[in-house]
C-alpha atoms as a PDB file:
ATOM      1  CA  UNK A   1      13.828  14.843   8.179  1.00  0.00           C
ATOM      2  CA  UNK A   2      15.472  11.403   8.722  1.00  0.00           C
ATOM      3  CA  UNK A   3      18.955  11.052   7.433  1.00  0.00           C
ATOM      4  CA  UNK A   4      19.395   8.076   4.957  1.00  0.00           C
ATOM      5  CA  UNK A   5      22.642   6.344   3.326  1.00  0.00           C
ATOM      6  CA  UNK A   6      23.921   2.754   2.271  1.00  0.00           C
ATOM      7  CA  UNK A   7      27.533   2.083   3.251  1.00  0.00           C
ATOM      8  CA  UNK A   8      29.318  -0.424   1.225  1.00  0.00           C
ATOM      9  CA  UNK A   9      30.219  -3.548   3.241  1.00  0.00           C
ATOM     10  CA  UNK A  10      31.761  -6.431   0.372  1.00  0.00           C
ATOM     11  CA  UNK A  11      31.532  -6.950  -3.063  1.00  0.00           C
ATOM     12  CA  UNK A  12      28.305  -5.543  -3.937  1.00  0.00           C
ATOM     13  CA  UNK A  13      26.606  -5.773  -0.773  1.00  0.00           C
ATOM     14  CA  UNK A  14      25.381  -2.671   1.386  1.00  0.00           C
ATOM     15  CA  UNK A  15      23.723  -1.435   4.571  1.00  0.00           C
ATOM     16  CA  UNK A  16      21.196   0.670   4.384  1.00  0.00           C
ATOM     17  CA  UNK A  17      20.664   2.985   7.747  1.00  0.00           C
ATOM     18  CA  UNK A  18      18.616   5.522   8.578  1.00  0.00           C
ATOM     19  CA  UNK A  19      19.089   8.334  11.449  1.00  0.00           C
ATOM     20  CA  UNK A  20      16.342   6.642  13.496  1.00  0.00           C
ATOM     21  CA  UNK A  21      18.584   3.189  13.663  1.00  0.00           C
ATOM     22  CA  UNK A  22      16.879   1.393  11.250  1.00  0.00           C
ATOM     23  CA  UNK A  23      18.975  -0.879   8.926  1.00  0.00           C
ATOM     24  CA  UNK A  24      17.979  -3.013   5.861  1.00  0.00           C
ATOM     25  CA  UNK A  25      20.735  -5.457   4.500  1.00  0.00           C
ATOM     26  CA  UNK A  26      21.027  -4.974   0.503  1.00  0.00           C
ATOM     27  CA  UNK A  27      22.923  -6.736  -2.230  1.00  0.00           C
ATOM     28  CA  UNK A  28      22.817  -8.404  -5.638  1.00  0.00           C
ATOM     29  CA  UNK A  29      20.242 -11.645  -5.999  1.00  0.00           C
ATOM     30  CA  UNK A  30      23.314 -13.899  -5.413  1.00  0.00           C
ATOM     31  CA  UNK A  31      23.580 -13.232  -2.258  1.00  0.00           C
ATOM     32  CA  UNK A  32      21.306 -14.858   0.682  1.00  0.00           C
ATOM     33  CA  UNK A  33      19.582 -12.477   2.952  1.00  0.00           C
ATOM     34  CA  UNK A  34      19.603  -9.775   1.517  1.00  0.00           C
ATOM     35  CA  UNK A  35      17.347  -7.511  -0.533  1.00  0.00           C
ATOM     36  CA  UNK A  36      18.048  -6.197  -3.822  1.00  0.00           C
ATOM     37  CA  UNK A  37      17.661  -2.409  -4.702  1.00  0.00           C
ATOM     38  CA  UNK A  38      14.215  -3.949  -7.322  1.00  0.00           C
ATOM     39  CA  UNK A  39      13.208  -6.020  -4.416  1.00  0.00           C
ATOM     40  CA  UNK A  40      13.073  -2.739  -1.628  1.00  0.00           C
ATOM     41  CA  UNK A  41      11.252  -0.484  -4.502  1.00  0.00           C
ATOM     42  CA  UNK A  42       8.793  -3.199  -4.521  1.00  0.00           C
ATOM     43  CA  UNK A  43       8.578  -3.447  -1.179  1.00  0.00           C
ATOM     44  CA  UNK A  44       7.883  -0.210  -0.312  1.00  0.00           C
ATOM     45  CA  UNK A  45       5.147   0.331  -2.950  1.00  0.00           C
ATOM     46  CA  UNK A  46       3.605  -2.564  -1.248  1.00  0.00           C
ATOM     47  CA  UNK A  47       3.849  -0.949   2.461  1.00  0.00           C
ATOM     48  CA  UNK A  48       2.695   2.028   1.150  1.00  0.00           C
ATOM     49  CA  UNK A  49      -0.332   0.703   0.063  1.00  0.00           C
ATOM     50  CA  UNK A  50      -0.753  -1.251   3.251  1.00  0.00           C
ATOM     51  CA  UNK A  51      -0.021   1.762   5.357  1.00  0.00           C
ATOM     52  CA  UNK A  52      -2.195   4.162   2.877  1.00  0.00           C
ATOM     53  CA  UNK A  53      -5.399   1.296   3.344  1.00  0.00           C
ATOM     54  CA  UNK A  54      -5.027   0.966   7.311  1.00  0.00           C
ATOM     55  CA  UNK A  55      -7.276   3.746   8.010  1.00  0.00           C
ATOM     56  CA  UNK A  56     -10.478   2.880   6.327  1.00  0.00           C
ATOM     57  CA  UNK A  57      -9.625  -0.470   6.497  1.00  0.00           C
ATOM     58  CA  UNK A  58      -9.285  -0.877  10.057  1.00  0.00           C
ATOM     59  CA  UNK A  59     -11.950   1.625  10.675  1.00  0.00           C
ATOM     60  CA  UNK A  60     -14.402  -0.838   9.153  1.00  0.00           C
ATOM     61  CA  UNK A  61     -12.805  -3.851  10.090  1.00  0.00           C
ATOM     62  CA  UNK A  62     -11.330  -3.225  13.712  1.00  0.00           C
ATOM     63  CA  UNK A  63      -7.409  -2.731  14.326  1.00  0.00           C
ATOM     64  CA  UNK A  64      -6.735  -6.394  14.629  1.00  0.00           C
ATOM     65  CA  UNK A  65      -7.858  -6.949  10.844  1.00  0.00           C
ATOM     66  CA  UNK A  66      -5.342  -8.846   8.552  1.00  0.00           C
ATOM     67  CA  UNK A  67      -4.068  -8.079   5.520  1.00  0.00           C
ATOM     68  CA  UNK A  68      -1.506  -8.978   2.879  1.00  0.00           C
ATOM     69  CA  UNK A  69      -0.219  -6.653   0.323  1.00  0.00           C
ATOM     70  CA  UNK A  70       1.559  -8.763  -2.313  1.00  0.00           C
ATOM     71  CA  UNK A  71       4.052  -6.764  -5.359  1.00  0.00           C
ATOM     72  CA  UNK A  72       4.955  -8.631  -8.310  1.00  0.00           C
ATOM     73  CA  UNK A  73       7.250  -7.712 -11.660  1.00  0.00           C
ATOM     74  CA  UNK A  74       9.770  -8.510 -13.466  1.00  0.00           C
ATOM     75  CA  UNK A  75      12.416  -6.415 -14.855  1.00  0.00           C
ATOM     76  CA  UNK A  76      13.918  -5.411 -18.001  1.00  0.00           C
ATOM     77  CA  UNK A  77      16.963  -5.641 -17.920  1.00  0.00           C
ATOM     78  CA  UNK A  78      17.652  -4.694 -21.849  1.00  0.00           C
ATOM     79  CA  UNK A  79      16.348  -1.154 -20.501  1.00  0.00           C
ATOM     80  CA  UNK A  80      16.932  -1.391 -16.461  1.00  0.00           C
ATOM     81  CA  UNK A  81      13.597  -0.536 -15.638  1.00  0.00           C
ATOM     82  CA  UNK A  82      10.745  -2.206 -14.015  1.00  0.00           C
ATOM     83  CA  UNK A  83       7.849  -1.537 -16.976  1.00  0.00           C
ATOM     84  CA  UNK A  84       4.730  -2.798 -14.823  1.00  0.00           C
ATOM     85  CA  UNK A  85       4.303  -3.342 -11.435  1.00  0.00           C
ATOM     86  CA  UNK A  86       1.474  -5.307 -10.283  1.00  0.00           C
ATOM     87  CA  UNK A  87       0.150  -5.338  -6.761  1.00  0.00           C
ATOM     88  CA  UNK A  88      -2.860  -7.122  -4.699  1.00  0.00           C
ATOM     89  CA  UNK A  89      -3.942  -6.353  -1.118  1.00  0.00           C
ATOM     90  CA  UNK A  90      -5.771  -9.619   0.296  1.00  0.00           C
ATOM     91  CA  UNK A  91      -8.345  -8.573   3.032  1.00  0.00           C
ATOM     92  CA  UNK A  92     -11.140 -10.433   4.435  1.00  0.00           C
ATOM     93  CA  UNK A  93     -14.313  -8.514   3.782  1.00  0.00           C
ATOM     94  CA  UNK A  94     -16.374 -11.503   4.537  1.00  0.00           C
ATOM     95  CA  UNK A  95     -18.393  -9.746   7.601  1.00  0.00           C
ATOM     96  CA  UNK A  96     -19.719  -7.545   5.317  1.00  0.00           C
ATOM     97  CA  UNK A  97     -22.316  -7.350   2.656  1.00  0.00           C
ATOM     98  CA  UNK A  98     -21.756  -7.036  -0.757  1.00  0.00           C
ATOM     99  CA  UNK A  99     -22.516  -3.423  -1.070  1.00  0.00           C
ATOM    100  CA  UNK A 100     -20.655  -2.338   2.422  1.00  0.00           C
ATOM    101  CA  UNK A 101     -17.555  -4.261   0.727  1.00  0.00           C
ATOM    102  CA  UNK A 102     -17.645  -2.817  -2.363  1.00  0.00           C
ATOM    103  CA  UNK A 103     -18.316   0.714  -1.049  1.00  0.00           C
ATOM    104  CA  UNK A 104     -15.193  -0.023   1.149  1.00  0.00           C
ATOM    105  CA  UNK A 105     -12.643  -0.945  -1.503  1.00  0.00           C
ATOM    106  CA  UNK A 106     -13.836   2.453  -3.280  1.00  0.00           C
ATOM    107  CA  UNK A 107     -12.507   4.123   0.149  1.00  0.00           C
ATOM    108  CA  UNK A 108      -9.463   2.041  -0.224  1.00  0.00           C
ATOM    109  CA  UNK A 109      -8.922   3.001  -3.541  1.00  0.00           C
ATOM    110  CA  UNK A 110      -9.178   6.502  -3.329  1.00  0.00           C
ATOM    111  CA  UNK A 111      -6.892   6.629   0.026  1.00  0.00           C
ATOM    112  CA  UNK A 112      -4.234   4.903  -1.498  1.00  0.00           C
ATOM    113  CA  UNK A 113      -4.401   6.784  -4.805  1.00  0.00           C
ATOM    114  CA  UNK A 114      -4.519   9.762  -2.647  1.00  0.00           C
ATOM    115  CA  UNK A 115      -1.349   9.117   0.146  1.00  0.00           C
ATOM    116  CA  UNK A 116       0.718   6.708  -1.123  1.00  0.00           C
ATOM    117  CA  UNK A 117       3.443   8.835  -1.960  1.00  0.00           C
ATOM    118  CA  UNK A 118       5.566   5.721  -3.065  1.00  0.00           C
ATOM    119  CA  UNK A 119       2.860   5.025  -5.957  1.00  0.00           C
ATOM    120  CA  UNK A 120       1.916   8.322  -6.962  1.00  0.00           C
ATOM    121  CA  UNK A 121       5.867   9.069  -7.332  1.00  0.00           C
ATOM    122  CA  UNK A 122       6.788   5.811  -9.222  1.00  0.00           C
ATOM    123  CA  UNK A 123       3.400   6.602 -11.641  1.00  0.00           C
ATOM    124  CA  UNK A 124       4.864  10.565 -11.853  1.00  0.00           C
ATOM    125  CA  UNK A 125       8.272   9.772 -12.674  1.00  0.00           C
ATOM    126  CA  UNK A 126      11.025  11.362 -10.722  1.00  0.00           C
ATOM    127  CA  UNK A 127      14.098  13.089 -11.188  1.00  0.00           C
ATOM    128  CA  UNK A 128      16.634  12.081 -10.122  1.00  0.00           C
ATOM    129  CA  UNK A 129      19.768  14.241  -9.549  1.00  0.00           C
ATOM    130  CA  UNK A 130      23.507  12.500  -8.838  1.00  0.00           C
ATOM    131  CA  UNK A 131      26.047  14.360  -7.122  1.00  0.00           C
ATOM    132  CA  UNK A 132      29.665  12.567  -6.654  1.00  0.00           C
ATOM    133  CA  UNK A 133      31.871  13.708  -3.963  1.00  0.00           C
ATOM    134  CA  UNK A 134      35.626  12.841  -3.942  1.00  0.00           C
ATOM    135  CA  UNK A 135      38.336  13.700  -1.806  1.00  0.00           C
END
């Protein structure tokens, strides 16, 4: 399993690394160039979907297809949550007809209701357990 952590870097702005090298630079909404915590949930819903749509889509379509997966919602912040978040995949199904498009976004659908593990946990709900280490 990869190995994931956010080390503290300034006032309210973090790293976040994973075992495989990856990093992502996080922070509040002041702050240029980063991401906010909101803004990588959203994110990754939306790459889930991408990544959970490849298959059939690029099956269909051919590997070189493009597509856009675009994640939208704002937040309350009298409760800290994000109540609705709304998401739309732009693909060009304009090779095929009607029917072959519309029986391909069912395939869609279903794969990303199916394997998006980011979705299907968000729509679950999750525990979350804290642990706090000191020395």
């Amino acid at each position: 399993m990869t190995d994931l952590w956010v080390q503290r870097t300034g006032t309210r702005r973090y790293t976040g690394q994973s075992s495989r090298g990856a990093e992502v630079l996080i922070g509040s909404e002041d702050v240029d160039g980063v991401f906010t915590p909101g803004e990588l949930l959203k994110i990754a819903l939306a790459a889930c979907t991408g990544m959970s749509s490849d298959r059939p889509l690029s099956r269909r379509l051919g590997d070189d297809y493009d597509a856009t997966v675009r994640v939208s919602g704002a937040a309350d912040r009298e409760n800290e949550v994000y109540p609705l978040l709304s998401e739309t995949l732009e693909v060009d199904l304009s090779e095929l007809d009607p029917e072959a498009a519309q029986r391909l976004l069912v395939v869609v659908e279903r794969a990303v209701d199916k394997v998006c593990t980011v979705g299907r946990t968000i729509k679950a709900g999750a525990q979350v357990d804290l642990t706090i280490e000191t020395d």
